[in-house]
Each structure stands twice: as C-alpha cells, then as structure tokens.
Protein backbone atom coordinates (compact mmCIF):
# COMPACT_ATOMS: atom_id res chain seq x y z
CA UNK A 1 102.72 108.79 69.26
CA UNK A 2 104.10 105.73 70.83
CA UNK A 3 106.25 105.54 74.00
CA UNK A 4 108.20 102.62 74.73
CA UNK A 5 109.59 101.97 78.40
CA UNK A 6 112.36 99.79 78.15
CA UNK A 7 114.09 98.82 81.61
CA UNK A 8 117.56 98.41 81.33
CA UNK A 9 119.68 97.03 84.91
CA UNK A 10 121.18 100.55 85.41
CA UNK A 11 118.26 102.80 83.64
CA UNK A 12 115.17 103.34 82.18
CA UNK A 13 114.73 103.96 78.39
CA UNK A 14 112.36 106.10 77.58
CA UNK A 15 111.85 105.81 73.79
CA UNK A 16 109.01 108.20 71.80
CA UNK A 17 108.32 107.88 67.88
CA UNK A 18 106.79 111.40 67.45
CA UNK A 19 105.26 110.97 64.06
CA UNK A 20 103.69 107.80 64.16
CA UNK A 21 105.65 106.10 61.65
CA UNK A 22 108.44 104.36 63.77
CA UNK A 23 111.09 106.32 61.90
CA UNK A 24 111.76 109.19 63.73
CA UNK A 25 112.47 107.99 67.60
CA UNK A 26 114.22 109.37 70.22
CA UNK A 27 115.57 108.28 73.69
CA UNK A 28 115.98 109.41 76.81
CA UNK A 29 117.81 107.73 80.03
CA UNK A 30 115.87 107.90 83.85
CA UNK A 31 117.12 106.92 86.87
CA UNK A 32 120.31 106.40 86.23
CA UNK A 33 121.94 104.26 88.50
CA UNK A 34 119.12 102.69 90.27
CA UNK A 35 118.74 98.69 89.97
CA UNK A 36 115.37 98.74 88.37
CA UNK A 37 113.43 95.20 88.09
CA UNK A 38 110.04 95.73 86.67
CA UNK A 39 108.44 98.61 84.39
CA UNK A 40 104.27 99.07 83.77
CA UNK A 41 101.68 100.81 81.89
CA UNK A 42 98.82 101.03 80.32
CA UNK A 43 97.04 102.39 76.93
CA UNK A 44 93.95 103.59 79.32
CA UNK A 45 96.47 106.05 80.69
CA UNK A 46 98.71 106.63 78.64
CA UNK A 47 100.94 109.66 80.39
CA UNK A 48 101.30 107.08 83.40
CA UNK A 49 104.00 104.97 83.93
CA UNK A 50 105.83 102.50 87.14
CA UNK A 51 109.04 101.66 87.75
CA UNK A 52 110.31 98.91 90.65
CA UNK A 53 113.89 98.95 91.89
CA UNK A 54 115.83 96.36 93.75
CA UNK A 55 116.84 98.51 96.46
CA UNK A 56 114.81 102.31 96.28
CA UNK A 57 111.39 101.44 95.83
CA UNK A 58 109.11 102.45 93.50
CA UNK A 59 108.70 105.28 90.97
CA UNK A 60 105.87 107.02 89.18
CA UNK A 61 105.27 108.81 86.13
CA UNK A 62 102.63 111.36 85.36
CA UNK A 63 103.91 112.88 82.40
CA UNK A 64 104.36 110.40 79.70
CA UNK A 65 108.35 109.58 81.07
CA UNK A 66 109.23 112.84 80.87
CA UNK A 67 109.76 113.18 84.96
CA UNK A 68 109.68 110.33 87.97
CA UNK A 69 108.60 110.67 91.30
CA UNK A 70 109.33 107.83 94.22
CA UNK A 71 106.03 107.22 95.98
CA UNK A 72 105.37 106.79 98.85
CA UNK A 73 104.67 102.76 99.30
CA UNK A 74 104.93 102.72 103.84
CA UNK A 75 102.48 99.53 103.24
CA UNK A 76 105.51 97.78 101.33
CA UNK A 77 107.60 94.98 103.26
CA UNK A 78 110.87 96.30 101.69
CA UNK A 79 112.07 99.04 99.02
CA UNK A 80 112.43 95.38 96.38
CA UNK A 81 109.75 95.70 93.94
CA UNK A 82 110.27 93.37 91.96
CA UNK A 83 106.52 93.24 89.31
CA UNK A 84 103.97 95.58 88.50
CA UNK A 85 100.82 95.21 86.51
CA UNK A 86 98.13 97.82 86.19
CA UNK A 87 94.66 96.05 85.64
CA UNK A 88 92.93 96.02 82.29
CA UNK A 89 89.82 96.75 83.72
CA UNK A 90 90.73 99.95 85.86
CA UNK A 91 93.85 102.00 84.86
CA UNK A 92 93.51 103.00 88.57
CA UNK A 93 94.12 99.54 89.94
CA UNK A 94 98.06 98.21 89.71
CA UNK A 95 99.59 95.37 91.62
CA UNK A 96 102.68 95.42 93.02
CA UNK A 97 104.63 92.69 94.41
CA UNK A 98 108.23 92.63 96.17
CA UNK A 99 111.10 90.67 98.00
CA UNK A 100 110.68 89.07 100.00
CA UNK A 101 107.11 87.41 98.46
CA UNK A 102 103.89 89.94 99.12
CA UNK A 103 101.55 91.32 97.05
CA UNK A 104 99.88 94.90 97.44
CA UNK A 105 97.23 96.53 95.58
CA UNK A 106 96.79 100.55 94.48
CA UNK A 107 92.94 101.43 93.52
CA UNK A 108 94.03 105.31 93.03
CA UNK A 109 96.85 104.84 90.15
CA UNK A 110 99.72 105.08 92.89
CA UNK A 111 98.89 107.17 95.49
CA UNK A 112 98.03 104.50 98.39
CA UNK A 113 98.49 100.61 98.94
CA UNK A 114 97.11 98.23 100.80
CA UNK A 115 99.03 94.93 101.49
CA UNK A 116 96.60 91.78 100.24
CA UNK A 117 97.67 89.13 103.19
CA UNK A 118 97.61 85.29 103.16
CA UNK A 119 100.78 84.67 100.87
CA UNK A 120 103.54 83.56 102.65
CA UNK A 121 100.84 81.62 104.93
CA UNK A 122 100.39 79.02 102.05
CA UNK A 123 101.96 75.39 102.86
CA UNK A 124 104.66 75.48 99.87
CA UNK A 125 106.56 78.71 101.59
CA UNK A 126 109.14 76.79 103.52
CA UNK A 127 110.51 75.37 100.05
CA UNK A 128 110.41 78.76 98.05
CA UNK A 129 113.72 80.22 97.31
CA UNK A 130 115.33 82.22 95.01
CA UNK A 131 119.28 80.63 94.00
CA UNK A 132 121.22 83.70 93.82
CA UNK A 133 120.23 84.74 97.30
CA UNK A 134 118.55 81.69 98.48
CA UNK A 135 117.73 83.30 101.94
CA UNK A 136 114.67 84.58 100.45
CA UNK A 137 112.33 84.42 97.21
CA UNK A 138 110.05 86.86 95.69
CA UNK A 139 106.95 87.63 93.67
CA UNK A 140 108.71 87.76 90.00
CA UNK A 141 105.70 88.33 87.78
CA UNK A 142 102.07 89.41 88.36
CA UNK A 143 99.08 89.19 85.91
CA UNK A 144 95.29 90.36 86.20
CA UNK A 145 92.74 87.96 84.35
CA UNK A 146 91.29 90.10 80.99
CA UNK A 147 88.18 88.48 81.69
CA UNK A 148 87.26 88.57 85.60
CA UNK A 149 88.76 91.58 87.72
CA UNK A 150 89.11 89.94 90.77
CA UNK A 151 91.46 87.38 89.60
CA UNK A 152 94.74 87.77 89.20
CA UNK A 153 97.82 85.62 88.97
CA UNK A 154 101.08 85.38 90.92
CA UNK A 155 104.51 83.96 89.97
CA UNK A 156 107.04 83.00 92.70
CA UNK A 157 110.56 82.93 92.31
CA UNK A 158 111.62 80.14 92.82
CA UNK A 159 108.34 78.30 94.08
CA UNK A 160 104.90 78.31 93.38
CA UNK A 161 102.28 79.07 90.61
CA UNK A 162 99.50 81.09 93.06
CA UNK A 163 95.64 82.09 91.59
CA UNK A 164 94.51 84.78 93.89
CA UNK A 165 90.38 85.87 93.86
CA UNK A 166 91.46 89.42 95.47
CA UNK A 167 88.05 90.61 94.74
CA UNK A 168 86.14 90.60 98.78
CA UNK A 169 88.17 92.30 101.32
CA UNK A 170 90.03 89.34 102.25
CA UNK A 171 91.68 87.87 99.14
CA UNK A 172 92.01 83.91 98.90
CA UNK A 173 94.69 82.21 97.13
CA UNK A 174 95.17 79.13 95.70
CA UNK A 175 98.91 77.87 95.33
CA UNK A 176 100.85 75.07 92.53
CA UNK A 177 97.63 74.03 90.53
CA UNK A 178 98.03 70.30 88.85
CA UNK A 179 100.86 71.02 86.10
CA UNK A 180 102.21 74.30 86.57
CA UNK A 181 105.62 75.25 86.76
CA UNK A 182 108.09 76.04 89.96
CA UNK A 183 110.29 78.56 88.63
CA UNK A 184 107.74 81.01 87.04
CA UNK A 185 109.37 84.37 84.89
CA UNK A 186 106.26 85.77 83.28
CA UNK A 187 102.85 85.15 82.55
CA UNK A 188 100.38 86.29 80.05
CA UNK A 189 96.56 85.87 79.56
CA UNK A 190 94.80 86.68 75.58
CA UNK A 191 91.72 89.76 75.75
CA UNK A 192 90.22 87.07 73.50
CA UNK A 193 90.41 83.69 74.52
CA UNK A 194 88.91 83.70 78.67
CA UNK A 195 90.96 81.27 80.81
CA UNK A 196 93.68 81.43 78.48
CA UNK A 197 97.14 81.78 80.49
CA UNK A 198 100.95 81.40 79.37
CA UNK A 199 104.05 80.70 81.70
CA UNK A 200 107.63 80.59 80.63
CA UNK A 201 109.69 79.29 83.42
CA UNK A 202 113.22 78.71 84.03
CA UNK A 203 111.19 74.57 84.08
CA UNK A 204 109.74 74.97 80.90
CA UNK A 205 106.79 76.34 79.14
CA UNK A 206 103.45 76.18 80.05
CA UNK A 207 99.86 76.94 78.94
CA UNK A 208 96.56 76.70 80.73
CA UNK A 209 92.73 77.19 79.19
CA UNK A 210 91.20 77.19 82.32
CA UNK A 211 92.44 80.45 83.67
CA UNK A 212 95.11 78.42 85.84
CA UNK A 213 93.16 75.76 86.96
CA UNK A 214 95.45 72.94 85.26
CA UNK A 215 98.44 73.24 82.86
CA UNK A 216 99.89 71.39 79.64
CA UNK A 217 103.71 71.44 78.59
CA UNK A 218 103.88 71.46 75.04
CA UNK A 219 107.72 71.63 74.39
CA UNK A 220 108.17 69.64 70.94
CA UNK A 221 110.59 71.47 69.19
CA UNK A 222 111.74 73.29 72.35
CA UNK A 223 114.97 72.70 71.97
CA UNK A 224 116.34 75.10 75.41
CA UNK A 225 114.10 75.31 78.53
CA UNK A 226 114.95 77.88 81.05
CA UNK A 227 111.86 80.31 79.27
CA UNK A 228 111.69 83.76 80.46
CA UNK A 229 109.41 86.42 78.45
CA UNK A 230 106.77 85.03 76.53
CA UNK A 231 103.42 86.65 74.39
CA UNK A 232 100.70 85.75 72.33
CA UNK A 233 99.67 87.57 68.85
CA UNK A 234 96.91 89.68 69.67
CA UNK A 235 94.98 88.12 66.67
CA UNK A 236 95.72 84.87 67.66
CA UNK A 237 95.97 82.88 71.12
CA UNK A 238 97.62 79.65 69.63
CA UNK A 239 100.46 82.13 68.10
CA UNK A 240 102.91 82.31 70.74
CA UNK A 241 106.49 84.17 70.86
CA UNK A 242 109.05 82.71 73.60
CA UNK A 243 112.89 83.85 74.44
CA UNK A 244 114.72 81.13 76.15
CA UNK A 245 118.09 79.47 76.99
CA UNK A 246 119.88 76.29 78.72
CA UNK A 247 120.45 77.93 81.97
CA UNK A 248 120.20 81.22 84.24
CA UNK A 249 123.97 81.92 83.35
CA UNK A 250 123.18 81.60 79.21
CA UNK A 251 119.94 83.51 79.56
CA UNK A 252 121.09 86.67 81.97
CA UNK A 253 125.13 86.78 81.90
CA UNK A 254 126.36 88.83 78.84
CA UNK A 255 129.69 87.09 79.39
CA UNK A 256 128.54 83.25 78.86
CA UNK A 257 124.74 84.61 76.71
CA UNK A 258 123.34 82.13 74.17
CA UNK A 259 120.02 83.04 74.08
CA UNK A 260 117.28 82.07 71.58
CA UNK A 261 113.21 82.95 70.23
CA UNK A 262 110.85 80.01 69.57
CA UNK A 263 107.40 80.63 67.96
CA UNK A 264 104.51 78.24 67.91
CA UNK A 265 101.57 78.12 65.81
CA UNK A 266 98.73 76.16 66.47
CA UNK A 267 99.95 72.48 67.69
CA UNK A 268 102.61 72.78 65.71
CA UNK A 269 106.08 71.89 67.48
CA UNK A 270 107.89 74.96 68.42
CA UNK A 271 110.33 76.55 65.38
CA UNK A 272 113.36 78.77 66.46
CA UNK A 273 113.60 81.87 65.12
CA UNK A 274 117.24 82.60 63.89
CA UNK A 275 118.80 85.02 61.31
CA UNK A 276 115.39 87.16 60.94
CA UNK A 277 117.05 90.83 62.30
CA UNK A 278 116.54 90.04 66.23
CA UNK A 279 119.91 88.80 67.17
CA UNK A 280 120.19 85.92 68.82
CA UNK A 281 122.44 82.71 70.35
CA UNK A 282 126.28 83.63 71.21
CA UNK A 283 126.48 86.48 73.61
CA UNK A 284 123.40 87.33 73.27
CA UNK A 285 120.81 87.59 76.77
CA UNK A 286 117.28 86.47 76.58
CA UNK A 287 115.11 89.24 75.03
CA UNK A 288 111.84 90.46 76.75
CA UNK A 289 108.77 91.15 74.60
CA UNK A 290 105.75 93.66 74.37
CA UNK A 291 103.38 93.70 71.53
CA UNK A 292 100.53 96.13 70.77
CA UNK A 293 96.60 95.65 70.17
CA UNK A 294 97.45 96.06 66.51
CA UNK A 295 99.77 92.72 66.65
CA UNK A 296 103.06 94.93 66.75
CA UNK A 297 105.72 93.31 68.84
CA UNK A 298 108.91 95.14 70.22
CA UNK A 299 111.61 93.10 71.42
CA UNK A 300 115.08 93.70 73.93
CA UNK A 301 117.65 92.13 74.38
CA UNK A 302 121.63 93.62 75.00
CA UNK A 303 122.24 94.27 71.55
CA UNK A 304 119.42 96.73 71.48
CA UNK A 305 115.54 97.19 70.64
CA UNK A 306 113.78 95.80 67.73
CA UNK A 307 110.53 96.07 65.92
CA UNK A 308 108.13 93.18 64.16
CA UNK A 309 104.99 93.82 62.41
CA UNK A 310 104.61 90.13 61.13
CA UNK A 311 105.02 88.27 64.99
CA UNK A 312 108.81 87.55 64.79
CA UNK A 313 109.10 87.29 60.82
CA UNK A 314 111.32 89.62 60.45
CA UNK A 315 112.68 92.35 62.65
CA UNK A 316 113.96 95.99 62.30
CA UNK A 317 115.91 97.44 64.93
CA UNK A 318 114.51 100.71 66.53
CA UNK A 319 117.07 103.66 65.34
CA UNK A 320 117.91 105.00 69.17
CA UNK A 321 121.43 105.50 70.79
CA UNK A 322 122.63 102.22 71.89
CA UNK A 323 126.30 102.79 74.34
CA UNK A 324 129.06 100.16 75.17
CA UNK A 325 127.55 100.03 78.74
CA UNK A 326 124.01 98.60 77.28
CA UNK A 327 125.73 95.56 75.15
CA UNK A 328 126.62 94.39 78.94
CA UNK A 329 122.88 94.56 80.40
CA UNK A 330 120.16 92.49 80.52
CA UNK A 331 116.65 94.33 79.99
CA UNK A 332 113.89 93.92 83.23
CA UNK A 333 110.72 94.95 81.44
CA UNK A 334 109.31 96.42 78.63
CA UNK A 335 106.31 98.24 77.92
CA UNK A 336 104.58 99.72 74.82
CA UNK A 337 102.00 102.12 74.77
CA UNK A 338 100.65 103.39 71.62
C-alpha cells in the first residue's frame, strides 16, 4: 500500500492506494484548519508521520495518518515549524527547524528534542529576512546527507545556504559557501551520487558535487527563476525535475499563478514541461514533488495531485476528491511512502 501526505494551507491529505495499483485511492482530511508548513516521513517507518504548523506546533502520527497527536516540543523557540526531515540513516532521528531560524534534533522518532545552538550566532544573521514579515526569517528547508549522518543541510529564508556537522555534542556550522543561493526553498541530495546536492531558490537553481562545499548555476533554458520544489530521478542524478515561476506572487497566489516544470537531462539546457497531464502556467501555483525509490514521482499543485512513472513524461492525475476550497491553496509538502 502506498500513503501519500499531501499538505495543503488549511489541511492535511491523507491519500492511501489500498491495492497497490494506484487505481483505487482514497482521501482523508486532518487538521483541519491549522496553517500547516511542512509534512515528513519515511519508508523505514512507514506508520510514522510529522506535520509543522505556522502557529500550533507540531504533530505526530503513529498510525499510518489515521490519527495525530501534538507533541510536546518545550525545547522549540516558537509553535512555527516551518521543515522537517527524518534522517535516512535512523528513522529515529528527524530535524526540525522553526521561525524564527533554529534547528532541533529528535533521536527517539518524536518524543524529545534538543535545540542544536550556534545558528543565529553566524555573521550573515543581521541581513536574513523573510519579505512577507521581514521582522524575522526562518529555517525553510532541512536535508540530512545520504552519505555521512552527521551532516546535514540548512536553508534560510531569506538568507543563507548553512552546512552543519551536527555529529559531536556541539554541532558546527558553516554558512553561504562560494556560489550558493540566498533565498533557498528546498534541497535535495541523490542515495547514489555522495556530495551530490540540489537547491531551487526563489535566485535560481543550483547544484553542488561536493556535498555543499561550492555551487554551479546551470540555468540555460531556464526560462523563470524564482525555483521552489525540485528532485532528482532516483536512477539518475543528472535527471532533474524543477517547478518554478517569475516571482513569489506567480508561484504562491492562486489569483495572479503562472507557474511552470523544467526538466534537465544531463548538460542539456533545461526543457519546460507543458501540455503532458500536470497542469501548468495561468492560474496555476508552483507544484511540489516527491518521487519513490522505484523512480515514481507524485506531483501538487492547486488543481490537484498527479502521478508520473516516466519522470514528468506524462502525468495521470490521482482519482481523490478535489473541493472548490483546494483550487485556491497552495500545497506545503508532500510525502510518499510506499
């Protein structure tokens, strides 16, 4: 069975295919009402899920979706979780990081935190920001290496690429390595390629080999540059997906949306993506992707969730209940496991 966690602005879709062949799903709506911003999981255990909210913390669940708890997170600077990731080493290990910018660490799948210090002591802080409330900024997107467990990397919004080594019981951090971007959305890493790392950022795209250490901006063919979700093929670490747009108000306004997907294949300039069943451009918001080990990849957006088994070929959409009040929201997070 697969169980997809799709985080809508007002609720969390919880989406099951109970026999396997991805044409018999149903959904169900959690926490309704809450302003979620991140959603995490992982294949090593599979019943357990995260949710973050703007404004009521964090959630848990134990039971494959089917029921949430709010957790207990004392440690936290605020109730604004804002990313999750649970480490692909330990299923037992997930990162959490709020507004304003701090990162914490769980090592028993939820239960306790512990606050890993030193962020906001790095030089750059006085210049981070985020626009909409520019009083404050916040850690947007977190990612644990595949290949060393103790690494793990941070994205500020709005200011600062950060590699942490969180491994000793005082974690270092190193912030804005030469090349990488300001205004960082998500980040990925490949389980086969080590030091391979992927940024789409409201300033561009962005790919490192080093595991952070410098960064190249291939963006031939990259025709709109405010990049927010962005994942490799699981077969393939030079076969990337990307959803982009011109501007914030393009990529997350349902109102003014013109949203778009780019693939790139090899060196190859970047190739947009239109009329292949994943809507896209005119009132459309920026999709967020997930894929599976198999090379799967599920896709968002306010029109509803879609389906690719050949990496953005084609697209089917995923038959689930889709209201009025979705076509208005833009998706937070999505999450597949199989």
């Amino acid at each position: 069975m697969t169980t997809i966690y799709a985080a809508m602005r007002n609720r969390l879709l919880v989406c099951t295919d109970g026999d396997g062949t991805g044409s018999d799903w149903t959904a169900t709506a959690h926490l309704e009402g809450r302003d979620l911003e991140c959603v995490a999981g992982s294949p090593a255990a599979p019943e357990r899920a995260f949710v973050g909210t703007l404004e009521d913390g964090l959630f848990r669940s134990a039971d494959g979706g089917d029921s949430w708890e709010r957790l207990e997170t004392d440690a936290f600077v605020s109730d604004a979780v804002m990313s999750l990731t649970v480490s692909p080493h330990d299923p037992d290990v997930v990162y959490a990081g709020t507004e304003p910018s701090r990162v914490y660490r769980s090592t028993d799948g939820g239960d306790s935190w512990t606050h890993l210090e030193g962020i906001v002591d790095l030089p750059s802080e006085d210049d981070w920001f985020f626009p909409p409330r520019p009083d404050t900024h916040h850690t947007r997107w977190l990612e644990a290496d595949p290949f060393d467990p103790d690494r793990l990397y941070v994205g500020i919004e709005l200011g600062s690429l950060i590699i942490g080594d969180v491994g000793g019981d005082e974690p270092t951090w190193r912030e804005r390595p030469p090349g990488s971007r300001r205004d960082n959305h998500s980040l990925a890493t490949h389980p086969d390629r080590e030091g391979r790392v992927y940024s789409a950022a409201g300033d561009g795209f962005a790919v490192s080999d080093d595991g952070g250490e410098h960064w190249e901006h291939p963006q031939d063919g990259l025709e709109h540059r405010y990049c927010w979700s962005v994942v490799p093929d699981p077969a393939d670490p030079d076969r990337i997906l990307l959803s982009s747009a011109s501007g914030a108000s393009n990529a997350h306004t349902a109102a003014t949306a013109e949203s778009y997907v780019y693939r790139r294949e090899g060196d190859d300039p970047w190739e947009r993506l239109d009329d292949r069943g994943l809507p896209t451009g005119d009132g459309v918001v920026r999709a967020v992707f997930a894929t599976t080990a198999d090379g799967t990849v599920y896709g968002a957006n306010n029109r509803g969730l879609f389906r690719s088994s050949d990496f953005g070929d084609s697209w089917d959409r995923v038959e689930i209940a889709w209201d009025d009040g979705l076509e208005t929201q833009t998706p937070r997070g999505l999450v597949v496991v199989p």
